[in-house]
Protein backbone atom coordinates (compact mmCIF):
# COMPACT_ATOMS: atom_id res chain seq x y z
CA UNK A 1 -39.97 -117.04 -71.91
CA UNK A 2 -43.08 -115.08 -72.77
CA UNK A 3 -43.00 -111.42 -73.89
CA UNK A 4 -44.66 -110.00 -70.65
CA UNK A 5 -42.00 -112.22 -68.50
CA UNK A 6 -39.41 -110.20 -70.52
CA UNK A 7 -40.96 -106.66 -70.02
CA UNK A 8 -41.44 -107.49 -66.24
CA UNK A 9 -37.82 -108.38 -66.25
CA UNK A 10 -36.52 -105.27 -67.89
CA UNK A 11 -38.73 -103.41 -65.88
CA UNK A 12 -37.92 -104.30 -62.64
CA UNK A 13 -34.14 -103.97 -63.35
CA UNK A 14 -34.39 -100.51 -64.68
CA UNK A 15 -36.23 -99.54 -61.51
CA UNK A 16 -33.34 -101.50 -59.50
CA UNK A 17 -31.00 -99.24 -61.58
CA UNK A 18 -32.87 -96.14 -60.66
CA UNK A 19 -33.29 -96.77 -56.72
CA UNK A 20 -29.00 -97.43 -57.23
CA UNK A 21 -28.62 -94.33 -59.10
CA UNK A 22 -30.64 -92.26 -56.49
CA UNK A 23 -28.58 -93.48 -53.72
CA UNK A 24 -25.74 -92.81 -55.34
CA UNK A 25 -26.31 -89.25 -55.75
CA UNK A 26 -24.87 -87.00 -52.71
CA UNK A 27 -28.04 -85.25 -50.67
CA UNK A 28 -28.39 -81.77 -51.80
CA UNK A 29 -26.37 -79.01 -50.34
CA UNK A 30 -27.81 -77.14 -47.44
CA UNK A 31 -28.51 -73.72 -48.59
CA UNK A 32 -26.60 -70.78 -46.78
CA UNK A 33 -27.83 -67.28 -45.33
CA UNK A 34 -25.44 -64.90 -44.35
CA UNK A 35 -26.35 -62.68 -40.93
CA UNK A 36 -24.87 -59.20 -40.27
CA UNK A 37 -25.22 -57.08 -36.87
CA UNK A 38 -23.53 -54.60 -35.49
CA UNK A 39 -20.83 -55.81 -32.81
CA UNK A 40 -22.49 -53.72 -29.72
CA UNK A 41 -25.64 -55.77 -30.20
CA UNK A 42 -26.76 -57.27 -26.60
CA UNK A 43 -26.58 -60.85 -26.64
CA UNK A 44 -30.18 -61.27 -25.52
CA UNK A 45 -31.50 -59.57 -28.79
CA UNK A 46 -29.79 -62.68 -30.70
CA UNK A 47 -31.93 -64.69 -28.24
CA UNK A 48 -33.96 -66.05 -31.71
CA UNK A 49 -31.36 -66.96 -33.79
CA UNK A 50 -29.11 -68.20 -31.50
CA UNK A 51 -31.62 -70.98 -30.28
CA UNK A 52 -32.61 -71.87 -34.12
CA UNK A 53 -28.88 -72.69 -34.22
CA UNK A 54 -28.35 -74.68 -31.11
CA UNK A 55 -31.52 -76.82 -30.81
CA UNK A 56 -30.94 -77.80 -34.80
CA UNK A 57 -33.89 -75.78 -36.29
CA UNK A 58 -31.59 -74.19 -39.03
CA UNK A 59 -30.30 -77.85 -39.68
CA UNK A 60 -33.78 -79.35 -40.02
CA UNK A 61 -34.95 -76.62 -42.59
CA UNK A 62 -31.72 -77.28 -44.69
CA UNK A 63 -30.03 -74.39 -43.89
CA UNK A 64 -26.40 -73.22 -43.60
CA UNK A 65 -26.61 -69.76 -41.33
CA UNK A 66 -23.21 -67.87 -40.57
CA UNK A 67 -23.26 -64.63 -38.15
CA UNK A 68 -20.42 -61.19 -38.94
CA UNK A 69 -20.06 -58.75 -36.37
CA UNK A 70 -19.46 -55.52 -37.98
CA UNK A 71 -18.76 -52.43 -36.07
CA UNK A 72 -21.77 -50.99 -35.65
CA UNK A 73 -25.33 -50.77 -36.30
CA UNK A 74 -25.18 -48.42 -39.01
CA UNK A 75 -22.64 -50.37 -40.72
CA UNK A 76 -23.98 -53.08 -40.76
CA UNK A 77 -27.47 -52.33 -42.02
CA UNK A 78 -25.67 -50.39 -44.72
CA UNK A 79 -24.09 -53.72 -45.90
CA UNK A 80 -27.09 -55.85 -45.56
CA UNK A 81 -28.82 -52.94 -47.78
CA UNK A 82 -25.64 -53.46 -50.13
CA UNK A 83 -26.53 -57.22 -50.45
CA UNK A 84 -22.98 -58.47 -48.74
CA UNK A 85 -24.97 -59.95 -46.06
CA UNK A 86 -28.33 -61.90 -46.85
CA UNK A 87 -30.37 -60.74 -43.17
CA UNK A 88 -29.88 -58.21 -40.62
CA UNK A 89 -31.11 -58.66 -37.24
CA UNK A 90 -32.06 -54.84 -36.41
CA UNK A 91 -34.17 -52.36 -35.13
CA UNK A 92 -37.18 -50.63 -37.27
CA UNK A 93 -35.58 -47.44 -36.98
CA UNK A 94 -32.92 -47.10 -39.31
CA UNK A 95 -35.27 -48.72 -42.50
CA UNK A 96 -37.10 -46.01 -41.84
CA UNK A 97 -34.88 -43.17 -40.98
CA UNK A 98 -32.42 -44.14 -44.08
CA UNK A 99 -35.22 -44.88 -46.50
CA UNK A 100 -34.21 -41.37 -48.28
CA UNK A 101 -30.91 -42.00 -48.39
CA UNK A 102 -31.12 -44.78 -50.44
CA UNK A 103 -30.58 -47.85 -48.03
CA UNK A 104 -33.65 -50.71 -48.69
CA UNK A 105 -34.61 -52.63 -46.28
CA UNK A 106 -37.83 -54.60 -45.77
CA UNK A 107 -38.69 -56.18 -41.76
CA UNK A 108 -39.89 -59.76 -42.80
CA UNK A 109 -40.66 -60.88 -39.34
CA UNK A 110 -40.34 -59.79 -36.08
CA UNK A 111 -38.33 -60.86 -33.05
CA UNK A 112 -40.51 -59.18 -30.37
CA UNK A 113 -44.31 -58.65 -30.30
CA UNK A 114 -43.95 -55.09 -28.04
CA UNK A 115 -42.13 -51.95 -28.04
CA UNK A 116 -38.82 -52.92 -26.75
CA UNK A 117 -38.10 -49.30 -25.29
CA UNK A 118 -39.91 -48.61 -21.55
CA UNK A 119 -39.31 -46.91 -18.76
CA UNK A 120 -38.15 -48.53 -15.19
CA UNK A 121 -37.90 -47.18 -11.99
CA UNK A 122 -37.83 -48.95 -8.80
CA UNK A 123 -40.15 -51.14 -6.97
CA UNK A 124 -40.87 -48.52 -4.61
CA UNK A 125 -40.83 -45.39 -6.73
CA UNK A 126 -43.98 -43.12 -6.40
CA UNK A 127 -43.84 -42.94 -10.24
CA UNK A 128 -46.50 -45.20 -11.34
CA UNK A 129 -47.12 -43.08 -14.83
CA UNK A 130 -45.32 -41.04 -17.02
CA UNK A 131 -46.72 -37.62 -16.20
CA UNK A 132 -45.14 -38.72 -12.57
CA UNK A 133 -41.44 -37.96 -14.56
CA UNK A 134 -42.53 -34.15 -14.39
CA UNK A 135 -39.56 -32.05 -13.01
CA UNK A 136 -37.69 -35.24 -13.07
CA UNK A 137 -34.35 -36.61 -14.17
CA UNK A 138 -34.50 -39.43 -16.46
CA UNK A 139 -31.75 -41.92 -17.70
CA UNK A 140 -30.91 -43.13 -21.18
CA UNK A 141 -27.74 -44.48 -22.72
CA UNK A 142 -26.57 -41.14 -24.64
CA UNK A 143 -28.11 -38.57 -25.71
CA UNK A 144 -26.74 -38.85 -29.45
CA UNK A 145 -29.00 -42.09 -30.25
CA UNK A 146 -31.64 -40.76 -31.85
CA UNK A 147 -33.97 -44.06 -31.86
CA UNK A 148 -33.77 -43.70 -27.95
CA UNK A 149 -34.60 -40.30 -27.43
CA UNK A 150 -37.20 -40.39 -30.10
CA UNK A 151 -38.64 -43.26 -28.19
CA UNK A 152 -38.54 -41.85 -25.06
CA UNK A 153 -39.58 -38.07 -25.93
CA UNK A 154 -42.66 -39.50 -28.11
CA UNK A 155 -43.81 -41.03 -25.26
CA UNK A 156 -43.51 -38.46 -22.73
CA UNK A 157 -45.26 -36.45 -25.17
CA UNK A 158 -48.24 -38.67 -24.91
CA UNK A 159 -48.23 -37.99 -21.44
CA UNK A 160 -48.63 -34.39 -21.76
CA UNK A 161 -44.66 -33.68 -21.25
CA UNK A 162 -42.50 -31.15 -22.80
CA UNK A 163 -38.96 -31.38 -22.94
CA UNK A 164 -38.61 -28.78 -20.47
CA UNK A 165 -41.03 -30.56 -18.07
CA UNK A 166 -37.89 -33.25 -17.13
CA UNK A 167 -34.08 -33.74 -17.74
CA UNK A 168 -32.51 -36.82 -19.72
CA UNK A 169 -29.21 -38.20 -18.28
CA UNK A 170 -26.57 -39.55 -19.62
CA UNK A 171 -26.24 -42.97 -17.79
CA UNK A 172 -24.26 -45.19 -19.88
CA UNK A 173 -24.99 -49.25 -20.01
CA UNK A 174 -25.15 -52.22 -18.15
CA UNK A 175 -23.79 -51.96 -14.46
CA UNK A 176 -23.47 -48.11 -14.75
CA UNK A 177 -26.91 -47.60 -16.34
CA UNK A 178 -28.56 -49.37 -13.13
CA UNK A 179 -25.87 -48.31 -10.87
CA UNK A 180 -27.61 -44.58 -11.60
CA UNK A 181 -30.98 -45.75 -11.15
CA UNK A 182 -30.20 -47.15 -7.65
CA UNK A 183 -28.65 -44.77 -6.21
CA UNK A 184 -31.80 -42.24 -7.12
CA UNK A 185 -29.42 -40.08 -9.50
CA UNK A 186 -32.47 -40.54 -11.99
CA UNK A 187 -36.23 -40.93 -11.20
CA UNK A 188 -35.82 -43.50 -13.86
CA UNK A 189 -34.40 -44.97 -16.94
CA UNK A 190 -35.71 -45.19 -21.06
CA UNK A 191 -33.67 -48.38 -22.13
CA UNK A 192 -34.82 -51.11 -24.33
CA UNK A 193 -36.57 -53.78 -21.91
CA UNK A 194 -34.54 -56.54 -22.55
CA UNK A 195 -31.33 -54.52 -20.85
CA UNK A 196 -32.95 -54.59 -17.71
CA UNK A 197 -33.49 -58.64 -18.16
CA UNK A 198 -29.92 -59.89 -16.36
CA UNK A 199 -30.72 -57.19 -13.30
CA UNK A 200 -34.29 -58.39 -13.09
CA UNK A 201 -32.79 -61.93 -12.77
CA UNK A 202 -30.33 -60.87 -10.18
CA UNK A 203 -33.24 -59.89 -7.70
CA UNK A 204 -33.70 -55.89 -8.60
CA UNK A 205 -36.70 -55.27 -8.54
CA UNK A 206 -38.00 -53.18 -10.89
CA UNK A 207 -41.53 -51.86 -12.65
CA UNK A 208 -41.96 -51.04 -15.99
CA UNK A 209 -44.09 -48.31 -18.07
CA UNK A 210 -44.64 -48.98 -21.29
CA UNK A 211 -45.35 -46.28 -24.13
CA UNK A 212 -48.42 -45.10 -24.28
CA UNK A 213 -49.75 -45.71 -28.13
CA UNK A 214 -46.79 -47.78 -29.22
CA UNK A 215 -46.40 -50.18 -26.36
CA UNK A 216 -47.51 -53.12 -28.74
CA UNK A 217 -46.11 -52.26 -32.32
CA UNK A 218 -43.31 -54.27 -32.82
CA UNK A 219 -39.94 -52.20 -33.29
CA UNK A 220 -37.21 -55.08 -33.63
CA UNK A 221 -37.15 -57.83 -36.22
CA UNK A 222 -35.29 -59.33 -39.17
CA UNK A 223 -34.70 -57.21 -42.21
CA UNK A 224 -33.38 -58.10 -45.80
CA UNK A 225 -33.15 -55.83 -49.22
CA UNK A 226 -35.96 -56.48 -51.87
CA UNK A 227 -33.09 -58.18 -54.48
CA UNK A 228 -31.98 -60.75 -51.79
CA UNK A 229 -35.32 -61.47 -50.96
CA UNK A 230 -36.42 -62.20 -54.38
CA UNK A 231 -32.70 -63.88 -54.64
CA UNK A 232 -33.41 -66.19 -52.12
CA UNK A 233 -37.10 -66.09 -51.08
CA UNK A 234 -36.88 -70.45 -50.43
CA UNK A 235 -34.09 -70.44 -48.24
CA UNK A 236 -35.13 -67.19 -46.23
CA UNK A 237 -38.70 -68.68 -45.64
CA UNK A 238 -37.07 -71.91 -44.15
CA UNK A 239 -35.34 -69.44 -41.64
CA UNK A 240 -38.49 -67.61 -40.64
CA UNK A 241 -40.02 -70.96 -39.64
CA UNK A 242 -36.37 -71.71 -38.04
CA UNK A 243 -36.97 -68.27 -35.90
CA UNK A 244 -41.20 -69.08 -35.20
CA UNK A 245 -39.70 -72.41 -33.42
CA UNK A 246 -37.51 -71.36 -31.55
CA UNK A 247 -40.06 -68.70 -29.65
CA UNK A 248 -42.17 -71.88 -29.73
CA UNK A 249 -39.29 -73.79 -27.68
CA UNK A 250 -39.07 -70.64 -25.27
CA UNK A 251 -42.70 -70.65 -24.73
CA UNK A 252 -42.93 -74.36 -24.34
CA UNK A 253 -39.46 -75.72 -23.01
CA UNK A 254 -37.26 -72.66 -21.67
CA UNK A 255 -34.32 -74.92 -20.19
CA UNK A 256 -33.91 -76.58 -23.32
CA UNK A 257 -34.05 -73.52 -25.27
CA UNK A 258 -31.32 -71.62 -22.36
CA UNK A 259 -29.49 -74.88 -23.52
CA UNK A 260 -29.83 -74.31 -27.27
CA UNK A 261 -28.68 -70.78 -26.58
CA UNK A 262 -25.70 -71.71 -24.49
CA UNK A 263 -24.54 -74.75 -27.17
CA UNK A 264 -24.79 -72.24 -29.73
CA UNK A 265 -22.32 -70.00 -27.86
CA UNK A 266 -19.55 -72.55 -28.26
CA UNK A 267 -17.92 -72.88 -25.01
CA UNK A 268 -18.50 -75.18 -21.62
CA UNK A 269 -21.08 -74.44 -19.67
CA UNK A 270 -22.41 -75.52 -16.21
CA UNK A 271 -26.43 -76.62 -14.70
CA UNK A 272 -25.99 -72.92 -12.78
CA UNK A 273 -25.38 -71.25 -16.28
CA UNK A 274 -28.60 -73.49 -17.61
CA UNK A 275 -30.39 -72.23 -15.06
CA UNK A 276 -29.34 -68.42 -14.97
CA UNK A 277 -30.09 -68.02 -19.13
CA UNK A 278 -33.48 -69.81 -18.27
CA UNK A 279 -34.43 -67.32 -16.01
CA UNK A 280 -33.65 -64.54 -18.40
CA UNK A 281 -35.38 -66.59 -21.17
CA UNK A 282 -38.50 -66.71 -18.98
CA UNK A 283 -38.13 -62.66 -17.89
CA UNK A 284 -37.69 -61.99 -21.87
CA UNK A 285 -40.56 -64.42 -23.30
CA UNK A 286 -43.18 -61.91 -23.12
CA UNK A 287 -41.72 -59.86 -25.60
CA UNK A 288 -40.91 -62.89 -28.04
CA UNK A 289 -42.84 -63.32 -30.95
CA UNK A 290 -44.58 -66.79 -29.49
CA UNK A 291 -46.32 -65.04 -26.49
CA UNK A 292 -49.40 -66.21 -27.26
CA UNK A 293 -48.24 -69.52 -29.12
CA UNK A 294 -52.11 -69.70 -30.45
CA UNK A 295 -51.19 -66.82 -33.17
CA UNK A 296 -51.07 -68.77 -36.45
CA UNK A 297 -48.72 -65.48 -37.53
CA UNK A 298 -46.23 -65.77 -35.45
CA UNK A 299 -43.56 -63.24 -36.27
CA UNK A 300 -46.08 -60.85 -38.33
CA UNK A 301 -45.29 -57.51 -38.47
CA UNK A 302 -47.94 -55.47 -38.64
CA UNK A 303 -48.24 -52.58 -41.60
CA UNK A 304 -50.79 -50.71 -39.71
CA UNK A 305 -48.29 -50.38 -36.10
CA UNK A 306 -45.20 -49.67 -38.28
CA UNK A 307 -47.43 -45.96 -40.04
CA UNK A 308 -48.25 -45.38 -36.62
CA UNK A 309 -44.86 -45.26 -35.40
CA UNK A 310 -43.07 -43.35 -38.92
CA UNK A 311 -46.54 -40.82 -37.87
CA UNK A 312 -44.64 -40.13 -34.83
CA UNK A 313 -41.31 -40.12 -36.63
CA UNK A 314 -42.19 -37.75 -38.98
CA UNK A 315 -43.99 -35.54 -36.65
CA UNK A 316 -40.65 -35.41 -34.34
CA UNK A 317 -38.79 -34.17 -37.24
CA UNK A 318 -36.61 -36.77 -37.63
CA UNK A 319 -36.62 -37.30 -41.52
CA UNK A 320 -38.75 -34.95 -42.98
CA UNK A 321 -40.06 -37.53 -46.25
CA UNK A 322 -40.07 -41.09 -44.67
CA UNK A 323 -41.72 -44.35 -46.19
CA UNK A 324 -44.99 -45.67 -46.47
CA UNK A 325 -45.16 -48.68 -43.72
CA UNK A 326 -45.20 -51.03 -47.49
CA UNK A 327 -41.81 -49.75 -48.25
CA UNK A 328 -40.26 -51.31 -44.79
CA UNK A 329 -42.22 -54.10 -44.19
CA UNK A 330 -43.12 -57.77 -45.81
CA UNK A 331 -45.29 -60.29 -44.95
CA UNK A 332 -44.70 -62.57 -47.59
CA UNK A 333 -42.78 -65.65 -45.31
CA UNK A 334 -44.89 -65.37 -42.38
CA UNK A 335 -48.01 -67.46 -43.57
CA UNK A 336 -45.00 -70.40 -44.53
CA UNK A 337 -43.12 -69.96 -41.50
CA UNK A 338 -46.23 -70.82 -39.04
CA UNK A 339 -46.99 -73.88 -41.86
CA UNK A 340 -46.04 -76.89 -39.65
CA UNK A 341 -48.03 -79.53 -37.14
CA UNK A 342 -48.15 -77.56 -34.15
CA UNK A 343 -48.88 -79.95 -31.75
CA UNK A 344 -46.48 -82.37 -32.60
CA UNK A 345 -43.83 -79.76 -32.21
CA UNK A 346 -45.23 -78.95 -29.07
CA UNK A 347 -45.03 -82.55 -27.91
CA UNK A 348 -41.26 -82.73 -29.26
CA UNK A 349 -40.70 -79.16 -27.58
CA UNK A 350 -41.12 -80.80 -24.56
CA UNK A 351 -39.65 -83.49 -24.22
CA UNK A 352 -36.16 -81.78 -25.43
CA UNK A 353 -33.10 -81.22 -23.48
């Protein structure tokens, strides 16, 4: 047999051997991320992550996510800063607040595109701005949370208000918070928005006021320390693009998101539960990162609305050396997490179930 018969031979048997070998091998390993919140966390806040989980966006990027409840918010963010837990799904507050004392956080992407704390009031209140609270009683969960009453006070403030120009309430949550604001013993209520979500869907109706200069800076995202973002800057890139779909799926497909949502729950549920978490998926997509599902930044957070709000921080007293806005925020993942065909995720968005 000639030479070059001989070589094509070989050849072609040691790339036989090599296809053989590479099935052989086991596909790699997803990678895993480790989530911490605090166990008083509303359900709807974990709207994001939950969805990634139950419509298979964590799968598809390879990724391995587990959720701890701790049992609260500061405790968790204090083991997230630690590096026991890889991301914590929090507020923007405490990164700043806790800066000095040595817990380092950075926000890497957001999971709502406004201010999450506003003020409602009834349909037919004759509020219809927030100098209309003067001599007023307003509502808020406690008066100990200092995120909420910053919140609220800063934007009264704005609005010309002094502390003694109204009264803050103590109104609880949930049932009791709304049970208050019903039955007129406040003017209104400061509560994050998406609180008022499951009464909106029950028929309340209800207007909103947003703050006054930080009604769009985002206040609510996903956080990690510096080392476990350098530690595992591949795997938490694939879950930022894991988060940017799933507001995509809201924006696009809200049933089969509710369903994502509900699957990722882990128990039975019915077409009337389907179609009561759509409704609060629909009443809560404004806020989600893919409001405008144009924006090629999907889940940016914004260096120049984060000063503005540790301005106002610092001005209320509240910590008297915070951080510069770079010292509690990244953008380094959000230019890879918007990095996918967008219209053919659109297309599969809706067509899902």
């Amino acid at each position: 047999m000639p030479v070059t018969g001989l070589l094509w031979i070989r050849r072609a048997g040691l790339g036989v051997c090599a296809l053989l070998l590479c099935a052989a091998r086991p596909a790699a390993a997803d990678d895993t991320l480790s989530l911490v919140l605090g166990g008083k966390t509303p359900s709807l806040m974990n709207t994001l992550n939950l969805v990634a989980e139950g419509a298979g966006f964590y799968k598809e990027e390879h990724l391995k996510v587990t959720l701890t409840l701790e049992k609260g918010s500061p405790e968790a963010t204090r083991a997230c800063s630690d590096g026991r837990f890889d991301i914590c799904p929090i507020g923007i507050e405490p990164l700043i607040t806790r800066y000095a004392q040595g817990e380092r956080l950075k926000m890497f992407l957001s999971r709502a595109v406004k201010f999450t704390y506003v003020f409602g009031v009834l349909q037919d209140s004759p509020i219809t701005r927030l100098a209309d609270f003067k001599g007023k009683a307003i509502g808020v969960h406690s008066q100990t949370g200092a995120s909420a009453i910053l919140a609220t006070e800063s934007a009264l403030a704005a609005s010309g208000l002094t502390p003694s120009d109204h009264m803050l309430v103590t109104i609880g949550k949930e049932d009791e918070a709304i049970a208050a604001l019903s039955s007129g013993k406040v003017a209104g209520a400061a509560l994050p928005y998406y609180e008022f979500i499951p009464y909106i869907v029950a028929g309340r109706n209800l207007r909103f006021i947003p703050h006054p200069t930080l009604g769009d800076v985002t206040n609510s995202g996903y956080a990690a320390s510096p080392k476990v973002m350098a530690a595992k800057r591949e795997p938490i890139r694939r879950f930022s693009r894991a988060i940017v779909k799933s507001s995509l799926l809201i924006r696009y497909n809200p049933q089969a998101a509710a369903r994502a949502w509900l699957r990722a729950q882990g128990s039975l549920f019915t077409e009337a539960d389907v179609q009561r978490k759509t409704a609060e998926l629909d009443a809560w997509e404004p806020y989600l990162p893919a409001a405008n599902p144009e924006d090629r930044r999907i889940g940016a957070v914004t260096e120049t609305g984060i000063q503005t709000y540790i301005d106002v921080i610092r001005a209320a007293g509240v910590t008297k050396d915070p951080p510069r806005a770079s010292e509690v925020v990244s953008g380094d993942f959000v230019e890879y997490a918007n990095d996918f065909d967008r219209a053919a995720f659109e297309k599969r968005a809706k067509a899902m179930r």
